[in-house]
N, C-alpha and C. Protein backbone atom coordinates (compact mmCIF):
# COMPACT_ATOMS: atom_id res chain seq x y z
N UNK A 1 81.24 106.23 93.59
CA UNK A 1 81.12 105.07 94.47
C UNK A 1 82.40 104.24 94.50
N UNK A 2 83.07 103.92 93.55
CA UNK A 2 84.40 103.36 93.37
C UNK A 2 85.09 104.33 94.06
N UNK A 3 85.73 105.06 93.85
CA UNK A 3 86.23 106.07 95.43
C UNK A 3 85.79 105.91 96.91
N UNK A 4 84.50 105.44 96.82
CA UNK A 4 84.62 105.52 98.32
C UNK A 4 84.73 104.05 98.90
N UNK A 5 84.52 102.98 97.72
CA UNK A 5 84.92 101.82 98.35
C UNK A 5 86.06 101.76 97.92
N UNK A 6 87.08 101.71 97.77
CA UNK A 6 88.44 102.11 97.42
C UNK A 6 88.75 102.63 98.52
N UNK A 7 88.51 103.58 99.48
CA UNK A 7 88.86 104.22 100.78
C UNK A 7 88.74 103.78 101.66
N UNK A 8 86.98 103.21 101.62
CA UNK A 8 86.70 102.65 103.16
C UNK A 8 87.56 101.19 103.34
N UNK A 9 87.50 100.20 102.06
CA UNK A 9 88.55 99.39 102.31
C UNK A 9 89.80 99.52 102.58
N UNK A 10 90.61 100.32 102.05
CA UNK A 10 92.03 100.92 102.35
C UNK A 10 92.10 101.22 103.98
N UNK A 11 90.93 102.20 104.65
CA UNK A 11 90.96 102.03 106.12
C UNK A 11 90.80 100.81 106.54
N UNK A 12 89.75 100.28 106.29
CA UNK A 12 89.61 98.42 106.64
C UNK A 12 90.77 97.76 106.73
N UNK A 13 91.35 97.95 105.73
CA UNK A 13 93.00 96.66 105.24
C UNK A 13 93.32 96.99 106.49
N UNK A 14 93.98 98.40 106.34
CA UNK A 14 95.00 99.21 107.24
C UNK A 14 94.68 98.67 108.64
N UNK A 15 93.35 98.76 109.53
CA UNK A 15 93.13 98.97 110.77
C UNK A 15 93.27 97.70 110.90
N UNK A 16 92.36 96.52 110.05
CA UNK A 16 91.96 94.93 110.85
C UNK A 16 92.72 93.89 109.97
N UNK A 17 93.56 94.57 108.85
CA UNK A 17 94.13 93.54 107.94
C UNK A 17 93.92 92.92 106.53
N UNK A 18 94.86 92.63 105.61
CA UNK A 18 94.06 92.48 104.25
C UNK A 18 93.38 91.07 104.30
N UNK A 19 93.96 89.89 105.25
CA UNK A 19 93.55 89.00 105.34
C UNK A 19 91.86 88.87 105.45
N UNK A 20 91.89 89.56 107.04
CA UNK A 20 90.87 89.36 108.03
C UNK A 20 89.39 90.51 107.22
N UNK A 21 89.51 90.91 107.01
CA UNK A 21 88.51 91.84 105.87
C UNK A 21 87.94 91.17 104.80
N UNK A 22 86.46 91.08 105.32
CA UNK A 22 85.86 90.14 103.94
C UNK A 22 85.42 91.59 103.06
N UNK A 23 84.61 90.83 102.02
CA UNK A 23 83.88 91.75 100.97
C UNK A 23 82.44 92.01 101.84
N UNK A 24 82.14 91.13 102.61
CA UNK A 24 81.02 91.43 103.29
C UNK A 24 81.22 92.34 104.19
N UNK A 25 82.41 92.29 104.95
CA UNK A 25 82.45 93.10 106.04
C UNK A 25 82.73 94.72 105.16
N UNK A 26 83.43 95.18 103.77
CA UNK A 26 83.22 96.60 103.27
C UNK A 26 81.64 96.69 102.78
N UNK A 27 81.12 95.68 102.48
CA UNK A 27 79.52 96.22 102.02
C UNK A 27 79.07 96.57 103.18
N UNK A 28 78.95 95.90 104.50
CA UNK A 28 78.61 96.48 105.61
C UNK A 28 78.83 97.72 106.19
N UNK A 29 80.25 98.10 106.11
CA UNK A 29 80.33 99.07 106.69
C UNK A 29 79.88 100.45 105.63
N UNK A 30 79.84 100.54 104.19
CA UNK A 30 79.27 100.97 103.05
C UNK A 30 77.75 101.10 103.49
N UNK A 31 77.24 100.26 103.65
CA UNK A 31 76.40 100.77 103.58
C UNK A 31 75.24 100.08 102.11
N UNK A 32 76.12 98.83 101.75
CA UNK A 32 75.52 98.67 99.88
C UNK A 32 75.29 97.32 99.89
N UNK A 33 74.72 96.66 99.11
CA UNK A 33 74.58 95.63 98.45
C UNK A 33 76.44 94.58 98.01
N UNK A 34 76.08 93.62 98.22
CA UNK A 34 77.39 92.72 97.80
C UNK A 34 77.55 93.21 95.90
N UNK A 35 75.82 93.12 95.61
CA UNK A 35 76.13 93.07 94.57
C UNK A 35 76.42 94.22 93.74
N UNK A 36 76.46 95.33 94.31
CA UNK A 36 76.94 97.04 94.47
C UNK A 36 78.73 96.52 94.48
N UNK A 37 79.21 96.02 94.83
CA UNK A 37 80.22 95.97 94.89
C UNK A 37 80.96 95.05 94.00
N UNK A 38 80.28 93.77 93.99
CA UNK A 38 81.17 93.26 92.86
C UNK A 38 80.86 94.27 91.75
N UNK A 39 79.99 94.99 91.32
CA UNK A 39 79.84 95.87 90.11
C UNK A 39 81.13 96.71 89.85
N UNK A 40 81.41 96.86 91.07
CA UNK A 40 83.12 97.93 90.88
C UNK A 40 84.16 96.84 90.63
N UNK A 41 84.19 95.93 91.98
CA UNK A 41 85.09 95.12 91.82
C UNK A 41 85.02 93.86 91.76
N UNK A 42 85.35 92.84 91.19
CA UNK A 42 84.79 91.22 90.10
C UNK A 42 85.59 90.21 91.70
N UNK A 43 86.23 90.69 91.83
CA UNK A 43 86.71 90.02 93.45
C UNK A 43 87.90 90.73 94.10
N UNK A 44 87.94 89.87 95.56
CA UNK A 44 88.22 90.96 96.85
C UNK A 44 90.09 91.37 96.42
N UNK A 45 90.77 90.08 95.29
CA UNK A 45 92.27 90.84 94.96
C UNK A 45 92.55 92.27 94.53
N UNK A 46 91.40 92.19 93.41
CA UNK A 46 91.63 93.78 92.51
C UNK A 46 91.44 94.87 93.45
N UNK A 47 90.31 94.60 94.66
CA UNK A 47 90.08 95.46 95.25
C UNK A 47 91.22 95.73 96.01
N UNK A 48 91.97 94.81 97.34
CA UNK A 48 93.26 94.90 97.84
C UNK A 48 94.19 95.83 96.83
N UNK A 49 94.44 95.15 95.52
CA UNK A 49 95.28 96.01 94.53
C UNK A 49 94.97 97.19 94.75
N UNK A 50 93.71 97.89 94.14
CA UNK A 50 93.20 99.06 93.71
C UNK A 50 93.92 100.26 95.37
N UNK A 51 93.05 99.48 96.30
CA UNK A 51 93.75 99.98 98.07
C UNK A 51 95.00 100.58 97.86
N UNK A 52 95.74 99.63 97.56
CA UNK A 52 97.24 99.54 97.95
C UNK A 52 98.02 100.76 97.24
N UNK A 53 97.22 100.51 96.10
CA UNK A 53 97.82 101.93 95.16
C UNK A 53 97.22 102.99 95.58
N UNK A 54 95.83 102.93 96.30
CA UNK A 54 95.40 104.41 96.39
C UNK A 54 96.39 104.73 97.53
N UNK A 55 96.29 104.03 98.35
CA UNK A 55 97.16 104.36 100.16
C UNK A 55 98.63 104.78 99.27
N UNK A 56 99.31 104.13 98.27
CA UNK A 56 100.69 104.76 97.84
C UNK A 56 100.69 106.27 97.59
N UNK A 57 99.50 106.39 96.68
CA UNK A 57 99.73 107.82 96.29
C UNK A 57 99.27 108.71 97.54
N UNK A 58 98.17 108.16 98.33
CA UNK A 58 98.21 109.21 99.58
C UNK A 58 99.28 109.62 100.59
N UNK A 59 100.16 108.62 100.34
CA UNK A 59 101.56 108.72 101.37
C UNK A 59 102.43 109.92 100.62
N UNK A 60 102.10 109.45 99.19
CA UNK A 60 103.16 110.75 98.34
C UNK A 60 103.09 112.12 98.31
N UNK A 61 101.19 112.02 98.05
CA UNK A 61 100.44 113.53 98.22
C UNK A 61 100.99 113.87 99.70
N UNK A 62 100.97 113.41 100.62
CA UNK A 62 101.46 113.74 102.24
C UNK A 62 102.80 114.36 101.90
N UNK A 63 103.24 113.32 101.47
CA UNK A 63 104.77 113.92 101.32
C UNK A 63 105.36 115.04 101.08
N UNK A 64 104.83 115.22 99.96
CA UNK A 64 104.78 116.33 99.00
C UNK A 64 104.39 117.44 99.80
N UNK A 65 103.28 117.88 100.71
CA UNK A 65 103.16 118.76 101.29
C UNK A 65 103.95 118.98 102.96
N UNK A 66 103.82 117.83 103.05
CA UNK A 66 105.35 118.08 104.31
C UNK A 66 106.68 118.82 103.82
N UNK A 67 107.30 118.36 102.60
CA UNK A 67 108.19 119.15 101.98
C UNK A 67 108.21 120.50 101.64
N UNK A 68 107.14 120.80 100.86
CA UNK A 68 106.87 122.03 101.26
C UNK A 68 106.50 123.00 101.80
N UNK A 69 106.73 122.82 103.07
CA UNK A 69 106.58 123.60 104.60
C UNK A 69 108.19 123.68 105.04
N UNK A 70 109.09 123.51 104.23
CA UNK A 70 110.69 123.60 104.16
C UNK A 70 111.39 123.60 105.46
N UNK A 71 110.83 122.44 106.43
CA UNK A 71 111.22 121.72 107.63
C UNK A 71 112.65 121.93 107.36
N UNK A 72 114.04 121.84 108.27
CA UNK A 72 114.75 121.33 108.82
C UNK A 72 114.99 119.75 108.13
N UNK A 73 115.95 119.02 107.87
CA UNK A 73 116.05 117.62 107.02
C UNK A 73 115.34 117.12 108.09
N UNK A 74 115.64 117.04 109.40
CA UNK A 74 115.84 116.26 110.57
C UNK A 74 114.18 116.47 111.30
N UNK A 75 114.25 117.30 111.03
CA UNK A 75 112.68 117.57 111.49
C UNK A 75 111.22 116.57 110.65
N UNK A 76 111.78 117.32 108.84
CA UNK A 76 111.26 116.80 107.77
C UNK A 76 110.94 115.04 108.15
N UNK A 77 112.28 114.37 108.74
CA UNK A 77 112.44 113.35 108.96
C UNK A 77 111.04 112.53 109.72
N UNK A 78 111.18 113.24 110.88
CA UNK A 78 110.33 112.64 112.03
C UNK A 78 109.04 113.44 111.45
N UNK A 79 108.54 114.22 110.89
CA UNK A 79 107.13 114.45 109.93
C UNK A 79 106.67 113.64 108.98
N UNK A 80 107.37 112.95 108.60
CA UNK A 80 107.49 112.14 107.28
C UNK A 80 106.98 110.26 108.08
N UNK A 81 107.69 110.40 109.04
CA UNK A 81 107.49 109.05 110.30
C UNK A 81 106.33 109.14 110.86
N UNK A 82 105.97 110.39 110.92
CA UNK A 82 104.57 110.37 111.60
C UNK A 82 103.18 110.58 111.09
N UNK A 83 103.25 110.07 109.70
CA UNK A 83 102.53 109.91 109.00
C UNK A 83 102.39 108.64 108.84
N UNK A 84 103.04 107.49 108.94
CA UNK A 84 103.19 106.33 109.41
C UNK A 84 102.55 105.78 110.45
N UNK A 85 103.06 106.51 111.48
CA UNK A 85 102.57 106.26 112.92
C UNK A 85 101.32 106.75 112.92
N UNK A 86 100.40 108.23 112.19
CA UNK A 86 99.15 108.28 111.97
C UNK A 86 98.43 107.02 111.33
N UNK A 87 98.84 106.39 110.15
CA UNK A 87 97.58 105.64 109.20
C UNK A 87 97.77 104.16 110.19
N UNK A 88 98.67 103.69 110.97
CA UNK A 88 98.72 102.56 111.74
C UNK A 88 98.10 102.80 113.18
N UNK A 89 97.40 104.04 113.34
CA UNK A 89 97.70 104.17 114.96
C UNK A 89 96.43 103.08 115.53
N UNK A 90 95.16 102.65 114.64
CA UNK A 90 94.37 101.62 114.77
C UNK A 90 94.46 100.26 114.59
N UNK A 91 95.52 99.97 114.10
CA UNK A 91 96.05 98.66 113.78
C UNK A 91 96.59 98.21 115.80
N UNK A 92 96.17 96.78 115.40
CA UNK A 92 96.64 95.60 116.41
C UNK A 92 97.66 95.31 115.70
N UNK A 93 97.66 94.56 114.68
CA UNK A 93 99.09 93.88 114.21
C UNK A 93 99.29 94.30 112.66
N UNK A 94 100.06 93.84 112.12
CA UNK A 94 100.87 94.55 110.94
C UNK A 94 99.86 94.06 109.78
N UNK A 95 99.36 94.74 109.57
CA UNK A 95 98.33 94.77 107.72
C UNK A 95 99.27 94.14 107.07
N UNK A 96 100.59 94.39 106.87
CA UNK A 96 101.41 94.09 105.91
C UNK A 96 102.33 92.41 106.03
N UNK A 97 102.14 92.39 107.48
CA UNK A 97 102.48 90.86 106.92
C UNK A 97 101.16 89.96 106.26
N UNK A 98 100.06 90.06 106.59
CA UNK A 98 99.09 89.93 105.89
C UNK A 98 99.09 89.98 104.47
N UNK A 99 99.37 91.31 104.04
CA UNK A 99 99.29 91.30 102.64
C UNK A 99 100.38 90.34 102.11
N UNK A 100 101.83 90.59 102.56
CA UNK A 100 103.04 89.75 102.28
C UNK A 100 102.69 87.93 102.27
N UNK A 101 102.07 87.55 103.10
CA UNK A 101 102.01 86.17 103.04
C UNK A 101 100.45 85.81 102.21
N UNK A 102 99.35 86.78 102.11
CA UNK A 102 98.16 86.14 101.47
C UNK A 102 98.10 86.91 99.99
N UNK A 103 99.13 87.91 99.91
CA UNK A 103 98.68 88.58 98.38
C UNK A 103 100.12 88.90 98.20
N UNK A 104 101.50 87.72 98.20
CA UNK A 104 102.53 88.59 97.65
C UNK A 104 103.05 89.40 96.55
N UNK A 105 102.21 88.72 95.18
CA UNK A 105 102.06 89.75 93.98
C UNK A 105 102.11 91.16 94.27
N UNK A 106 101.10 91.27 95.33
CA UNK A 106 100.12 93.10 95.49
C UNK A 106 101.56 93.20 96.53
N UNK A 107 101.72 92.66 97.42
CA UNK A 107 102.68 93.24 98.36
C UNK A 107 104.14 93.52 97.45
N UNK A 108 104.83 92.85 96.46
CA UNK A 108 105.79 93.08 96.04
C UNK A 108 105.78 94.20 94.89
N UNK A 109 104.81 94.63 94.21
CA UNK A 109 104.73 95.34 93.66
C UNK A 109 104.17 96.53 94.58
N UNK A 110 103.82 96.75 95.83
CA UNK A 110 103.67 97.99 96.48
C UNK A 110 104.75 98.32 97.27
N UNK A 111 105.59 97.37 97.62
CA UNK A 111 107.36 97.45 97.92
C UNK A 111 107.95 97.87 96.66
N UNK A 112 107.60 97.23 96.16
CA UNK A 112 108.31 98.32 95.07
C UNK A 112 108.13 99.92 94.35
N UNK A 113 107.30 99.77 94.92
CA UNK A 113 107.09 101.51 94.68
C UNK A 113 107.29 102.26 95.59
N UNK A 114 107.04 101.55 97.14
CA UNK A 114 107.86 102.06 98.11
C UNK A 114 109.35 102.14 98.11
N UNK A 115 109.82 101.20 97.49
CA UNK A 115 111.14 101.56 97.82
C UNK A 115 111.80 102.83 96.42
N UNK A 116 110.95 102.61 95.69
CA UNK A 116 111.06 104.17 94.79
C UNK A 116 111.06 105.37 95.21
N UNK A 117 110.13 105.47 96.01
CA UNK A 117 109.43 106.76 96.51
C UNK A 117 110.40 106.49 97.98
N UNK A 118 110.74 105.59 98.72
CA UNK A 118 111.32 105.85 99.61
C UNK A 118 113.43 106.41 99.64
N UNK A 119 113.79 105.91 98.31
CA UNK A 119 115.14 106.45 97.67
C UNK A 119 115.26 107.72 97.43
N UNK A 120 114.53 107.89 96.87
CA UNK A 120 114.02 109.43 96.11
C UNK A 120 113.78 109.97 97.05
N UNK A 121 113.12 109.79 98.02
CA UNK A 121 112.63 110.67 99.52
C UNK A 121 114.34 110.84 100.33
N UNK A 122 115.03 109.77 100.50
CA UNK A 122 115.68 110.10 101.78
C UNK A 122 117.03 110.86 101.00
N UNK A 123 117.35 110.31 99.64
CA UNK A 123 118.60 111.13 99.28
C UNK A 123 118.51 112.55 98.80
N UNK A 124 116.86 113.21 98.54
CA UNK A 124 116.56 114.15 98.67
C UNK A 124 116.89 115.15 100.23
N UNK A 125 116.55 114.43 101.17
CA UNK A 125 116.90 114.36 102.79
C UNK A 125 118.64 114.41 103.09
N UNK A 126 118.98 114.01 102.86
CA UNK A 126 120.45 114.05 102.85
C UNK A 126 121.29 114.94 102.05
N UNK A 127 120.67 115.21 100.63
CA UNK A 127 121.34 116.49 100.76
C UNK A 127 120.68 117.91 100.71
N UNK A 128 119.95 117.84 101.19
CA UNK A 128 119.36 118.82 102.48
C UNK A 128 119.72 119.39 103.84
N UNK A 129 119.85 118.23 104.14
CA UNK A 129 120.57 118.07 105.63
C UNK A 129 122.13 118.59 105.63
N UNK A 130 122.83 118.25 104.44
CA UNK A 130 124.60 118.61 104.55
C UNK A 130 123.95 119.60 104.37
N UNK A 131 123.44 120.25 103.20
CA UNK A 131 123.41 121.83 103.10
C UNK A 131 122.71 122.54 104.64
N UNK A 132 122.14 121.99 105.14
CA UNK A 132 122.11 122.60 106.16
C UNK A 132 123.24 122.36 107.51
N UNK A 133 124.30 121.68 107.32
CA UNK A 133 124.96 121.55 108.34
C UNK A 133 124.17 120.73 109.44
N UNK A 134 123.29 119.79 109.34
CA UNK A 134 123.34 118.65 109.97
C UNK A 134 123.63 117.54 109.84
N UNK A 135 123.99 117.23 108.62
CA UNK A 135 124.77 115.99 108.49
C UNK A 135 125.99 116.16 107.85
N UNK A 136 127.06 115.37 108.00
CA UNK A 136 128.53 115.16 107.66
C UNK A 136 128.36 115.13 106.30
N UNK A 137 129.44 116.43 105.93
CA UNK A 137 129.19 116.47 104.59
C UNK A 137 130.18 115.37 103.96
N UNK A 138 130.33 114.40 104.32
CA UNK A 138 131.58 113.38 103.33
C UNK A 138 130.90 112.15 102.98
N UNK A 139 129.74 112.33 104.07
CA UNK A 139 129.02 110.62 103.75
C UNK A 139 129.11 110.55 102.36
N UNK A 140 128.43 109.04 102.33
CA UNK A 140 128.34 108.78 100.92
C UNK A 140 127.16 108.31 100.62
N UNK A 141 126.36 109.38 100.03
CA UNK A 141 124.85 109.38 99.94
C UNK A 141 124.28 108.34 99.41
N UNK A 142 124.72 107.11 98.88
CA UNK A 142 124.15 106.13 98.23
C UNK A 142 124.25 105.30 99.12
N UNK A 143 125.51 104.74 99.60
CA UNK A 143 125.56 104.02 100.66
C UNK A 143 124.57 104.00 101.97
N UNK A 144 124.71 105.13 102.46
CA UNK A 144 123.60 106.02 103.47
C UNK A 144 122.35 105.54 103.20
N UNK A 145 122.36 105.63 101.98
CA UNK A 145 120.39 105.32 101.77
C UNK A 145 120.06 103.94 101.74
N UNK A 146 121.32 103.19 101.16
CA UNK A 146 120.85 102.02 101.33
C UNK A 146 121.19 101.23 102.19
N UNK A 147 121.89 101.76 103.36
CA UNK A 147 122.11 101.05 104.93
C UNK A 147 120.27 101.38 105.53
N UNK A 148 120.14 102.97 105.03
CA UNK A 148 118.60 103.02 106.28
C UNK A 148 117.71 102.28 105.27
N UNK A 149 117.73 102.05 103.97
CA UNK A 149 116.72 101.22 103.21
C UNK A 149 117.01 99.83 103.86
N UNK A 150 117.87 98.91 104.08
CA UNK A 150 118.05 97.92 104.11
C UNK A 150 117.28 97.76 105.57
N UNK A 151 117.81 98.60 107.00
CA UNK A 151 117.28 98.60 108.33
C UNK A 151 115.62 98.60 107.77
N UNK A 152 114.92 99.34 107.36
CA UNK A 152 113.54 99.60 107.59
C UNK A 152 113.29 98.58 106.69
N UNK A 153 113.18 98.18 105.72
CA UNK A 153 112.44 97.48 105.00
C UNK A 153 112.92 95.93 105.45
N UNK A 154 114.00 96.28 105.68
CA UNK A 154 114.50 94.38 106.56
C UNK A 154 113.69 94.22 107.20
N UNK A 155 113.31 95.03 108.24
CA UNK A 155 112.44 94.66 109.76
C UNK A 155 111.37 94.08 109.15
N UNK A 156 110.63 95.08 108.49
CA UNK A 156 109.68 94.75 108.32
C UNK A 156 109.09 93.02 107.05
N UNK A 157 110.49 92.86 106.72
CA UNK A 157 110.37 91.25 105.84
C UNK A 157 110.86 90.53 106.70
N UNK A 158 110.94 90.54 108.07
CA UNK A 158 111.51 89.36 109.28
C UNK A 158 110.12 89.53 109.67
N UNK A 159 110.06 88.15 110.51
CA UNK A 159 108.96 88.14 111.36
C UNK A 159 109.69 88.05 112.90
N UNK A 160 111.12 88.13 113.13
CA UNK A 160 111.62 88.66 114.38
C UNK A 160 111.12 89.58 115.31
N UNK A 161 110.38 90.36 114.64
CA UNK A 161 110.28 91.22 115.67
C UNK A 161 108.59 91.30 116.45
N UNK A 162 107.85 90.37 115.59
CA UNK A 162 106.43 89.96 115.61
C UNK A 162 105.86 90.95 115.24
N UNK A 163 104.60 90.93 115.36
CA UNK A 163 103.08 91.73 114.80
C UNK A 163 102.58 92.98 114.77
N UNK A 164 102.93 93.08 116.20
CA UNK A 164 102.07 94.05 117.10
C UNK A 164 102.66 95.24 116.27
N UNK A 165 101.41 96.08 115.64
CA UNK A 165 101.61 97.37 114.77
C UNK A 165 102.62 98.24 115.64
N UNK A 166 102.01 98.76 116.99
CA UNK A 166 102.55 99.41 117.71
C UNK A 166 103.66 99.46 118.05
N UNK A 167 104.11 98.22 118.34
CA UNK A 167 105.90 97.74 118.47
C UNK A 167 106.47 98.41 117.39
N UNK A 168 105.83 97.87 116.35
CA UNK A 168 107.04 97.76 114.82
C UNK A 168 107.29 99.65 114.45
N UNK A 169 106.30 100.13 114.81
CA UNK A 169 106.19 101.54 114.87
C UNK A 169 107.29 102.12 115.79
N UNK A 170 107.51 102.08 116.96
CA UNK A 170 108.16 102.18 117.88
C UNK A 170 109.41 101.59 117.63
N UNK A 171 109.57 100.94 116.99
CA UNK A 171 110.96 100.01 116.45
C UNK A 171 111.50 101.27 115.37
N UNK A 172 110.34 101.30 114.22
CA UNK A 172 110.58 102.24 113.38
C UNK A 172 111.38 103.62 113.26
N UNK A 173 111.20 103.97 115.01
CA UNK A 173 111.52 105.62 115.45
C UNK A 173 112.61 105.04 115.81
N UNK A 174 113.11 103.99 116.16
CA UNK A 174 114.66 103.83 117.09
C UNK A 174 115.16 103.55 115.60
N UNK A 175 114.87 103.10 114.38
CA UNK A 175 115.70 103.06 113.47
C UNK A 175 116.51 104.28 112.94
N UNK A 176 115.10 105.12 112.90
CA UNK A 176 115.54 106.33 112.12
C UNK A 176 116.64 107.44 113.47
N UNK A 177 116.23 106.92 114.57
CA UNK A 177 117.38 107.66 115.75
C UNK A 177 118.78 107.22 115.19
N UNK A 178 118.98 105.30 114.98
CA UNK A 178 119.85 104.77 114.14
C UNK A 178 120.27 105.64 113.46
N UNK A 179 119.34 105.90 112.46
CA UNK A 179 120.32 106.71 111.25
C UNK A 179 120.90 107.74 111.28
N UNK A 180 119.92 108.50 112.00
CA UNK A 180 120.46 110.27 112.14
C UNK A 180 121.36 110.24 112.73
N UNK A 181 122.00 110.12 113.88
CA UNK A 181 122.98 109.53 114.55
C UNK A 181 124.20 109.29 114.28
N UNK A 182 123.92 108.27 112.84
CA UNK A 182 125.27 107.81 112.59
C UNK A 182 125.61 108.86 111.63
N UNK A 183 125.02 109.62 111.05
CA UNK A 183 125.25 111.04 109.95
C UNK A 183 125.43 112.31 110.68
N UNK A 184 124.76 112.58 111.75
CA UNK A 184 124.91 113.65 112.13
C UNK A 184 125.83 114.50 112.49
N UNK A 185 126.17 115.80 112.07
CA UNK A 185 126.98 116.74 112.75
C UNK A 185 126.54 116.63 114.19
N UNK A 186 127.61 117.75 114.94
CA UNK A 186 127.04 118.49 116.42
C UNK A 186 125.70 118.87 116.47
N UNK A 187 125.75 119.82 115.15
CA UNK A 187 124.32 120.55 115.09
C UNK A 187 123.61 119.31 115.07
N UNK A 188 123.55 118.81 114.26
CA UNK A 188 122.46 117.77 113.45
C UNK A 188 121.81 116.65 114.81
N UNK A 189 122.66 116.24 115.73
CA UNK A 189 122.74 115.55 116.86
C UNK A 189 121.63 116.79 117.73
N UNK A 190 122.14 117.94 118.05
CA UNK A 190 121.03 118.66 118.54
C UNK A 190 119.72 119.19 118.71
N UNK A 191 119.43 118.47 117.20
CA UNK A 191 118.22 118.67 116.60
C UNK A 191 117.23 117.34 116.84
N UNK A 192 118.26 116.36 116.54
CA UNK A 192 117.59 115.30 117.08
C UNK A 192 117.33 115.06 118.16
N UNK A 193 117.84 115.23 118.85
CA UNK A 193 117.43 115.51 120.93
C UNK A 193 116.57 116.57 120.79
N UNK A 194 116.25 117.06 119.85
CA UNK A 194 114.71 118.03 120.48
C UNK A 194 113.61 117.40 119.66
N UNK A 195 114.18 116.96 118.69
CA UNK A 195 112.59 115.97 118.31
C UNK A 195 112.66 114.80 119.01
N UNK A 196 113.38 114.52 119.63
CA UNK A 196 112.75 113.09 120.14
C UNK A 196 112.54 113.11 121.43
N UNK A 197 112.59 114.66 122.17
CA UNK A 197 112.17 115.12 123.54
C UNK A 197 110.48 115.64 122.83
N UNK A 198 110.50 116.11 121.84
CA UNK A 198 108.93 116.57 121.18
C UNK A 198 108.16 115.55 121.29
N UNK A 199 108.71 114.17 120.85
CA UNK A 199 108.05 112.69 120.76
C UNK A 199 107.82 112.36 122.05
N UNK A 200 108.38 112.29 123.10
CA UNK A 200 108.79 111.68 124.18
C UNK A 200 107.22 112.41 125.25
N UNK A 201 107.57 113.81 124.83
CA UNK A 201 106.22 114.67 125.42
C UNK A 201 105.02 114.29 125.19
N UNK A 202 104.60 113.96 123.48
CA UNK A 202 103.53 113.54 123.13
C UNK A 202 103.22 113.05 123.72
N UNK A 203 103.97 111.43 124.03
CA UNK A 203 103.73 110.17 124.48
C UNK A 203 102.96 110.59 125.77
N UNK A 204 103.17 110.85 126.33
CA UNK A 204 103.57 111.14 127.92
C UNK A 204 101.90 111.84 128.04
């Protein structure tokens, strides 16, 4: 039972917000008693906590198996984005400024494991990519990671760009065009014009 309220809230946060999500509204959709629930969880923070970490490791488990389907860096890239663009595609506005302004404890400590798992992810990506001759083999892989760390995780600690999930998503894909871009070989540039003609189709 702790598993599945652990989940159904994690979809809850995700779709309507950590704010806007009471404890009443997961017993409801559960299916249980309030008091079924405080039994797991003593109040609605631990539960947010408990979420936040399960949704981390599900992004990793994802990960992990996108990688090993031994994509293309560039490909890997926009697979890795669209796993993103999957767990938000029900969201109105950003879960995460939510969490950031009503639970920054839980939000700074799940940035921080994002930005673990997101270092480790892209300089893995990069040198991948030189070995494959899509990106310039001279960059300087630290630098690199922390120009596209700084773009993505900036956006998302401004409130410049406002709410709307969908935007910030869509913002998200012109970042990572940003990046590839500025790394790319000939090849590497070619590759990216066919995933983002692949994207462009979806849409459409």
């Amino acid at each position: 039972m702790r598993d599945k309220i652990i989940n159904k809230a994690g979809e809850l946060f995700l779709n309507l917000g950590f704010k806007s999500v009471t404890m009443d509204d997961i017993s409801s959709e559960l299916g249980i008693s309030k008091k079924t629930l405080y039994k797991h969880f003593s109040n609605k923070v631990s539960l947010v906590d408990a979420s936040c970490t399960e949704i981390h490791k599900s992004i990793e488990r994802t990960i992990v198996l996108i990688k090993e389907k031994k994509h293309n860096s560039i490909k890997e890239e926009f697979a890795i984005k669209a796993i993103f663009k999957e767990m938000f595609k029900n969201a109105k506005d950003s879960p995460m400024h939510q969490l950031r302004k009503y639970y920054p404890e839980i939000y700074r400590t799940a940035m921080d494991r994002e930005v673990s798992m997101f270092k480790d992810c892209n300089r893995d990506n990069l040198e991948k990519g030189i070995e494959q001759g899509l990106y310039r083999p001279n960059i300087d892989l630290s630098l690199t990671t922390q120009f596209y760390f700084t773009l993505v995780f900036g956006f998302y600690e401004s409130d410049t760009y406002g709410q709307n999930m969908q935007e910030l998503v869509k913002i998200e894909y012109n970042i990572l065009e940003y990046h590839i871009r500025a790394i790319a070989t000939e090849k590497g540039v070619k590759e990216l014009e066919k995933q983002l003609k692949i994207i462009n189709q979806n849409q459409n």
